[in-house]
Protein backbone atom coordinates (compact mmCIF):
# COMPACT_ATOMS: atom_id res chain seq x y z
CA UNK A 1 0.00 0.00 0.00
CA UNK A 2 1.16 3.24 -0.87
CA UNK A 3 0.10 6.66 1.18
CA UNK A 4 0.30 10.03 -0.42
CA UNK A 5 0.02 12.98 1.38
CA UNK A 6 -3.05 15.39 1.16
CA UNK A 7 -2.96 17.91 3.49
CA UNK A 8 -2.74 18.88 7.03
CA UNK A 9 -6.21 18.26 9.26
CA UNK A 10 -6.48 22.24 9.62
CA UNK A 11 -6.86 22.77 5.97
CA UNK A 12 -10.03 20.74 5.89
CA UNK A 13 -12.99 23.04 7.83
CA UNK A 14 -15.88 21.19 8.97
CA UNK A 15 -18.65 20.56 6.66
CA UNK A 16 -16.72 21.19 4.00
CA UNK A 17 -15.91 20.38 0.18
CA UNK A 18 -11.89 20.57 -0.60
CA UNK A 19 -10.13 19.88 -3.80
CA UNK A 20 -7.01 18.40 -4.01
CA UNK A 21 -4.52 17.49 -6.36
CA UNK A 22 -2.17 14.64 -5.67
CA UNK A 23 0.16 12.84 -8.73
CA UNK A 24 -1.70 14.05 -11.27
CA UNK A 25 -5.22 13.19 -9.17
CA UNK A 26 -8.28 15.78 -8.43
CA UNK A 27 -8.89 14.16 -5.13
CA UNK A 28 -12.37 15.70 -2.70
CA UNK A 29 -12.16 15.30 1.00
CA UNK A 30 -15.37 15.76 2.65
CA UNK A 31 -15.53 16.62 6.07
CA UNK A 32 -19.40 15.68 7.08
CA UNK A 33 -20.18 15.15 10.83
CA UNK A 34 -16.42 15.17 11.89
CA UNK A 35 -15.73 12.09 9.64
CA UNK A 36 -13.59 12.35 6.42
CA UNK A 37 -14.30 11.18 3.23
CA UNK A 38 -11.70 11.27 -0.20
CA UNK A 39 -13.39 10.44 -3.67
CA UNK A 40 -12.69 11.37 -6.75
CA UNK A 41 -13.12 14.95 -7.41
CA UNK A 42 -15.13 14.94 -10.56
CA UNK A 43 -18.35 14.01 -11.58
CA UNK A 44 -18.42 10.86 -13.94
CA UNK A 45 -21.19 11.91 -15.95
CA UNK A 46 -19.75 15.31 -17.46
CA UNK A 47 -16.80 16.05 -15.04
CA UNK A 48 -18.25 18.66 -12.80
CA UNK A 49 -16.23 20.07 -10.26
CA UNK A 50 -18.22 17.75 -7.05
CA UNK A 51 -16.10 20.53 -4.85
CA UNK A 52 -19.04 22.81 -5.77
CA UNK A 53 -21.10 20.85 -4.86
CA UNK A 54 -23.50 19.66 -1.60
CA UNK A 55 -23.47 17.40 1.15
CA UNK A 56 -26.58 16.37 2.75
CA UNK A 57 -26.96 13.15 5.16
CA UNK A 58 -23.85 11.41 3.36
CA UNK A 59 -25.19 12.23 0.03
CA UNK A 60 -22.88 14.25 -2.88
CA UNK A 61 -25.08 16.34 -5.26
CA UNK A 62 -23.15 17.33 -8.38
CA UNK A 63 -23.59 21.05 -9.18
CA UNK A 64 -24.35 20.53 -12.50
CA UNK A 65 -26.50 17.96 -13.58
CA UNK A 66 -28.12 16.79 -10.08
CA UNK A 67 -26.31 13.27 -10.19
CA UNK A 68 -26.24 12.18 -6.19
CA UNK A 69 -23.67 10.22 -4.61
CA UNK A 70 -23.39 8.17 -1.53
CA UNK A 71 -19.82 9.66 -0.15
CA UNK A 72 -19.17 6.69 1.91
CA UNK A 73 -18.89 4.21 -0.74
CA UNK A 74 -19.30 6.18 -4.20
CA UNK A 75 -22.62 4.55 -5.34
CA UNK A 76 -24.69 7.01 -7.59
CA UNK A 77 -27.90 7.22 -5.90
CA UNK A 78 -29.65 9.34 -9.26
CA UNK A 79 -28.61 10.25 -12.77
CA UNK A 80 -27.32 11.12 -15.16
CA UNK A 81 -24.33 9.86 -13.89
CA UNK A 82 -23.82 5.85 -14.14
CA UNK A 83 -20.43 5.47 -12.61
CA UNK A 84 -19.91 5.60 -8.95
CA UNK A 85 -17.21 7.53 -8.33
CA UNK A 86 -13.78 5.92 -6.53
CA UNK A 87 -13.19 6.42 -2.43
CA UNK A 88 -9.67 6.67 -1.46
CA UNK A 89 -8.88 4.61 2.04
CA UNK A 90 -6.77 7.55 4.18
CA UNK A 91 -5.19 7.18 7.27
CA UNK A 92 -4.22 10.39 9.63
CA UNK A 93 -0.61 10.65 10.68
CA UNK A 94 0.44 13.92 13.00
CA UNK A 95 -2.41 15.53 12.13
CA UNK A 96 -1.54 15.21 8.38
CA UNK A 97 -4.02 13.18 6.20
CA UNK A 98 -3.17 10.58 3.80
CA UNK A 99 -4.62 8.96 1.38
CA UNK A 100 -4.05 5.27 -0.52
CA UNK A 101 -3.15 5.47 -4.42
């Protein structure tokens, strides 16, 4: 396994959408009820930035097209999007977060 650092725990507010990029990677952290959540950062229906999106009760609503996402595992939960989108495993090390690539 191989862990990439994101960023440190104090750049990720809570209740927040953050974009990241890491080798190449537009990784979102999602900081919902004090838990953390990386996916990938763009939509897979039209590649929307999901860091402009919404979070509501563990759900990811794209800002473009509507498409809703369950941010603990990726499943789309409505169209247009088909593909659920990838969730990074992290770990937290001295306050920095990590994620697996």
């Amino acid at each position: 396994m191989t862990y990439v650092k994101i960023c440190s725990l104090d750049a990720i507010s809570p209740e927040s959408l953050n974009q990241f990029t890491v080798n190449e990677r537009e990784i979102l952290v999602i900081n919902s009820n004090g838990k953390l959540f990386c996916l990938d950062a763009r939509c897979t229906h039209a590649g929307a930035p999901l860091a402009e999106g919404t979070v509501n009760n563990d759900v990811l609503t794209c800002p473009w097209h509507g498409s809703k996402f369950r941010i603990t595992d990726g499943t789309v939960l409505k169209g247009p999007a088909e593909k659920e989108l990838h969730v990074y495993p992290y770990i937290v090390k001295d306050n920095l977060l990590f994620i697996e690539l």
